[in-house]
Protein backbone atom coordinates (compact mmCIF):
# COMPACT_ATOMS: atom_id res chain seq x y z
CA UNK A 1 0.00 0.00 0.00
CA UNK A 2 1.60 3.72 -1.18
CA UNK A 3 0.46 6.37 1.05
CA UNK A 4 0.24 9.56 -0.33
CA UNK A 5 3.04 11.90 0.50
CA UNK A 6 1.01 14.80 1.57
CA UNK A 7 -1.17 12.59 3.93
CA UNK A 8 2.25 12.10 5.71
CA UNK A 9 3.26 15.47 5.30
CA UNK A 10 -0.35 16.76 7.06
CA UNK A 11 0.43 13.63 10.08
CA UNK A 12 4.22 14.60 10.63
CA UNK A 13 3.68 18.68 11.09
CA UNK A 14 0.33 18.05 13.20
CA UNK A 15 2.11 16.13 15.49
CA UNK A 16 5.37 18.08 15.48
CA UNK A 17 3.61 21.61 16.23
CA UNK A 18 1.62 19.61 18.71
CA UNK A 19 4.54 18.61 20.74
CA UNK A 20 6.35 21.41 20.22
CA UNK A 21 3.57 23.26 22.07
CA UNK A 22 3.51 20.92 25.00
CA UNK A 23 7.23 21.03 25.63
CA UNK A 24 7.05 24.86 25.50
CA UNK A 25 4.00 25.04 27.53
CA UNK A 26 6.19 22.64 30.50
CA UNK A 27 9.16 24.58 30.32
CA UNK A 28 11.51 22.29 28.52
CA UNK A 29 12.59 24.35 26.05
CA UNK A 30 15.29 26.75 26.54
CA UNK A 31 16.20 30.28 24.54
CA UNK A 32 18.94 31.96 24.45
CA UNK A 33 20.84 35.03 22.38
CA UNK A 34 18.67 36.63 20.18
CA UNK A 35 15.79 34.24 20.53
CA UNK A 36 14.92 34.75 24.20
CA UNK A 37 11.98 36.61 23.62
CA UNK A 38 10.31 33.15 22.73
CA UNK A 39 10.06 32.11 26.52
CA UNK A 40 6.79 34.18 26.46
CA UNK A 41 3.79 32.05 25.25
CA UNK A 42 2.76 34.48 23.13
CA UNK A 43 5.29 35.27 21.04
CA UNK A 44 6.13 31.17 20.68
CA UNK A 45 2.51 31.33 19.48
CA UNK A 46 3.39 33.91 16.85
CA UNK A 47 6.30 33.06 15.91
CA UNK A 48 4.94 29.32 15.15
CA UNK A 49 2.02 31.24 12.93
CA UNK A 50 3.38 31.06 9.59
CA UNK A 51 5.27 27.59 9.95
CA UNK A 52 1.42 26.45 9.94
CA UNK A 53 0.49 27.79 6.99
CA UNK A 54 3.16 26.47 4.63
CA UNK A 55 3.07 23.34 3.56
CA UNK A 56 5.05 20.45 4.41
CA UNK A 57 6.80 17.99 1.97
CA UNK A 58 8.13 14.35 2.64
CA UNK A 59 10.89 13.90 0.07
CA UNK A 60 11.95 10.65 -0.68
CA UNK A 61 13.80 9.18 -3.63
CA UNK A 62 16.35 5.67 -4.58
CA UNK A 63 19.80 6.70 -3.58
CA UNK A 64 22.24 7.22 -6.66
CA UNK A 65 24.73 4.13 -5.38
CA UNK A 66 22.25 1.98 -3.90
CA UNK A 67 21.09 0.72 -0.64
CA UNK A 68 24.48 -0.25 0.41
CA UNK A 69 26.05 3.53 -0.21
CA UNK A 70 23.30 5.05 2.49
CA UNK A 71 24.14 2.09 4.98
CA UNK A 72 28.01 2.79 4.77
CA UNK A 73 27.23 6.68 4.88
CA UNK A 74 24.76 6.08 8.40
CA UNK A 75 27.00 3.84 9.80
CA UNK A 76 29.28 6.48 10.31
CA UNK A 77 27.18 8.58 12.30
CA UNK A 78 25.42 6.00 14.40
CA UNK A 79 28.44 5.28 17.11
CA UNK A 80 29.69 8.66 16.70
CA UNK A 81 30.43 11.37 19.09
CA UNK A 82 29.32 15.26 18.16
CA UNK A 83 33.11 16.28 17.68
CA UNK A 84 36.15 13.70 17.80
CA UNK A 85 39.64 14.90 19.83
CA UNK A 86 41.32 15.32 17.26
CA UNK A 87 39.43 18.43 16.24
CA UNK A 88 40.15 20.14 19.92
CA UNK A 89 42.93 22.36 19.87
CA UNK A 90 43.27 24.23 23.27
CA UNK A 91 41.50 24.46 26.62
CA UNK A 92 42.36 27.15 28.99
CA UNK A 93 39.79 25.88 31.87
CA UNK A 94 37.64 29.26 30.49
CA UNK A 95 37.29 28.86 26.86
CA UNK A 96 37.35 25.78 23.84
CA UNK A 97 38.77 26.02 20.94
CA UNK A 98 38.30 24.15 18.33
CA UNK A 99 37.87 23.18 14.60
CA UNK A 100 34.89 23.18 12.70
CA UNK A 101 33.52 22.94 9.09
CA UNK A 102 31.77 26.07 7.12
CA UNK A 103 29.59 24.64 4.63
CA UNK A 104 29.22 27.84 3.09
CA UNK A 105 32.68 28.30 2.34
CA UNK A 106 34.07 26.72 0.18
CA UNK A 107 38.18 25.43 -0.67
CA UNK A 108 40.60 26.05 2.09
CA UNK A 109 38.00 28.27 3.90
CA UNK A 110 35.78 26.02 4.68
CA UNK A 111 37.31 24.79 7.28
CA UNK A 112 37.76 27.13 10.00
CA UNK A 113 38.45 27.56 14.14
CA UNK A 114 36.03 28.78 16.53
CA UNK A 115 36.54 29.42 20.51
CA UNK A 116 33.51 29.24 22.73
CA UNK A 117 33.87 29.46 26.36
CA UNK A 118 33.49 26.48 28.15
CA UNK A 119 29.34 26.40 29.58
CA UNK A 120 28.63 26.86 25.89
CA UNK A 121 31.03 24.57 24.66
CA UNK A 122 29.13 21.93 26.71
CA UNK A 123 25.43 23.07 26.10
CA UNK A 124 26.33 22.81 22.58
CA UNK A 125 27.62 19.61 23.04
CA UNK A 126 24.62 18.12 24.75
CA UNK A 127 22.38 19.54 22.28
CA UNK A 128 23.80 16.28 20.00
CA UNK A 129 23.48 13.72 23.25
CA UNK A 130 19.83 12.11 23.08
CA UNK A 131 16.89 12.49 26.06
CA UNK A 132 16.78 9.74 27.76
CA UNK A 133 14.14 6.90 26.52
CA UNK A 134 15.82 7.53 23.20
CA UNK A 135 17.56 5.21 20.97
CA UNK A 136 20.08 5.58 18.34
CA UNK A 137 19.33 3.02 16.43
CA UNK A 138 15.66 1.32 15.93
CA UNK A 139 14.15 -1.28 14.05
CA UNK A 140 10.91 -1.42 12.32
CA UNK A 141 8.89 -3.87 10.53
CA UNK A 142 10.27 -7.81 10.63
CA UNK A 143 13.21 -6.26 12.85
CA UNK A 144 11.13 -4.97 15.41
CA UNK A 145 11.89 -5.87 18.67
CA UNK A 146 8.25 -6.45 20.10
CA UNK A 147 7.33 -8.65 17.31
CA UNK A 148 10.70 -10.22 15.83
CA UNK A 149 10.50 -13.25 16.69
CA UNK A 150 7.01 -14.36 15.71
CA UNK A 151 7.46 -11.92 12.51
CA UNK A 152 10.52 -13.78 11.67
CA UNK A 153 9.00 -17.85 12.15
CA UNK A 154 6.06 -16.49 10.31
CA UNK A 155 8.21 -15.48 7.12
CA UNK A 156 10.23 -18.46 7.32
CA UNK A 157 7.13 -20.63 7.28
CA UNK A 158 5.45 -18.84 3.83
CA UNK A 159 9.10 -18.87 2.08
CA UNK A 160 9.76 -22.32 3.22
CA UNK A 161 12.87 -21.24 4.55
CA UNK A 162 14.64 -23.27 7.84
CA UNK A 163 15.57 -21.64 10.72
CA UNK A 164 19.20 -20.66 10.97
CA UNK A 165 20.83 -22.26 13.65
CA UNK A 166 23.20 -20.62 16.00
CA UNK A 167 25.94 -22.87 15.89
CA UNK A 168 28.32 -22.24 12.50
CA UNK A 169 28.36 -25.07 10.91
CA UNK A 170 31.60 -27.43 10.96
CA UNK A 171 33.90 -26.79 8.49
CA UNK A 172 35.09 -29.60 6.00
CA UNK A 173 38.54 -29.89 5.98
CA UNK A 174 40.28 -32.44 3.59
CA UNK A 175 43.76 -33.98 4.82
CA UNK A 176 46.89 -31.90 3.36
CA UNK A 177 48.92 -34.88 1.79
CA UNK A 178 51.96 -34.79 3.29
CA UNK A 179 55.27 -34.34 1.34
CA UNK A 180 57.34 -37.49 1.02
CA UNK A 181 61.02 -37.32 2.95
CA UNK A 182 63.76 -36.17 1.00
CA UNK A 183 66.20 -38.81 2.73
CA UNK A 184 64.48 -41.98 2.42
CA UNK A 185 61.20 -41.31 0.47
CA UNK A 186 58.99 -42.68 3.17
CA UNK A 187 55.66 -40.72 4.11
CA UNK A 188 56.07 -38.12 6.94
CA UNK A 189 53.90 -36.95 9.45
CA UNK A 190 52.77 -33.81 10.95
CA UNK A 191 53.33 -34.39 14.59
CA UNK A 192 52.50 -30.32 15.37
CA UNK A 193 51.52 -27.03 13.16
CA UNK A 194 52.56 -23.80 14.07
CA UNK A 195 50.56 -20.85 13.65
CA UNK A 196 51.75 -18.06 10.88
CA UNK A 197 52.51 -15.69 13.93
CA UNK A 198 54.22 -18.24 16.25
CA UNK A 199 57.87 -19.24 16.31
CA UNK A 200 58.59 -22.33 17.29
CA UNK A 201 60.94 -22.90 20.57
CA UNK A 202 63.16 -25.48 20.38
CA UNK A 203 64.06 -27.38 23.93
CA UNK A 204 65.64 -25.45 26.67
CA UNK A 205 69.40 -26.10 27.03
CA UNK A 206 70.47 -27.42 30.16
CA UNK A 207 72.53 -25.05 32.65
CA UNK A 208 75.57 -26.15 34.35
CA UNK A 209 74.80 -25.84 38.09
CA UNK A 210 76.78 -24.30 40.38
CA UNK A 211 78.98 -27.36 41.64
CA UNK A 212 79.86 -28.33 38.24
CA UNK A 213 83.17 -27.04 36.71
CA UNK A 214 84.14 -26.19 33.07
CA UNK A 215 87.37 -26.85 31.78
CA UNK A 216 88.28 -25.16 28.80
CA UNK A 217 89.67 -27.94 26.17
CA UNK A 218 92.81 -25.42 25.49
């Protein structure tokens, strides 16, 4: 079944104003700078005015490369921090600074250095960590978690399809002829294998103790 994109698009800004309203109305949404003024209800009221009259669009469309080319790009993001270390470069316990990337510029400007001080170094840093309930990652249809299981049997059972087991299955392994001995011809055989990263140790030579004497032949 196709559902039209502007049912979705009527659903997903109904409920987003909707909440958007309720955190505002309990205080969980914070202004600061230039946008302070929204704390008032008021002016959050009138300010959200003309995001209700324009109309919302759900975009969707194939990716260029394939399914695998937006799995490789999201699995980059998905056990990610907001900024790595290796774009700090000084901390003065008052201020951060640090390197960031203006898409606006473009060539060597785009990437550019910015000092906050250190409150709004971490405010903006928790902006990226998420409320708590909140996952990362979720799965939906067959994947999800409430209904896997069942989901899954169920799909085996129309396809015909076994379960897969969790136990990998033995691997076949044919005996490696061994090479014939280049004294007498007869068949050798491998008492012990060594691993490609081990050495092997031959026997430990045994130390004179301390009663014994060596002569020297000379």
């Amino acid at each position: 079944m196709t559902i039209p994109g502007q049912f979705l698009a009527t659903i997903n800004s109904r409920l987003f104003m909707n909440r958007l309203i309720e955190l505002h109305s309990a205080g969980k949404l914070a202004f600061f700078g230039k946008l302070a003024g929204l704390r008032d209800r008021r002016a959050f009221q009138r300010h959200l005015a003309p995001v209700r009259k324009k109309r919302w669009v759900v975009y969707a469309k194939a990716p260029f490369a394939g399914p695998e080319a937006v799995l490789a790009y999201l699995s980059r993001y998905t056990h990610r921090v907001a900024i790595s270390n290796s774009r700090l470069i000084a901390f003065d316990d008052n201020e951060v600074t640090f390197r960031y990337k203006n898409y606006r510029s473009s060539g060597a400007n785009r990437q550019q250095v910015m000092t906050l001080a250190a409150d709004e170094f971490i405010r903006r840093f928790l902006v990226h960590v998420l409320p708590r309930g909140f996952h990362r990652i979720r799965r939906y249809g067959l994947l999800a978690g409430s209904a896997r299981k069942d989901c899954l049997a169920q799909a085996r059972d129309m396809l015909g399809v076994a379960p897969a087991t969790d136990e990998p299955p033995a691997a076949e392994t044919a005996p490696v002829p061994c090479p014939p001995c280049p004294c007498c011809g007869g068949t050798m055989v491998i008492i012990e294998t060594f691993a490609a990263w081990c050495q092997p140790r031959g026997p430990p030579t045994a130390r004179p103790s301390a009663r014994e004497t060596i002569h020297d032949p000379a």
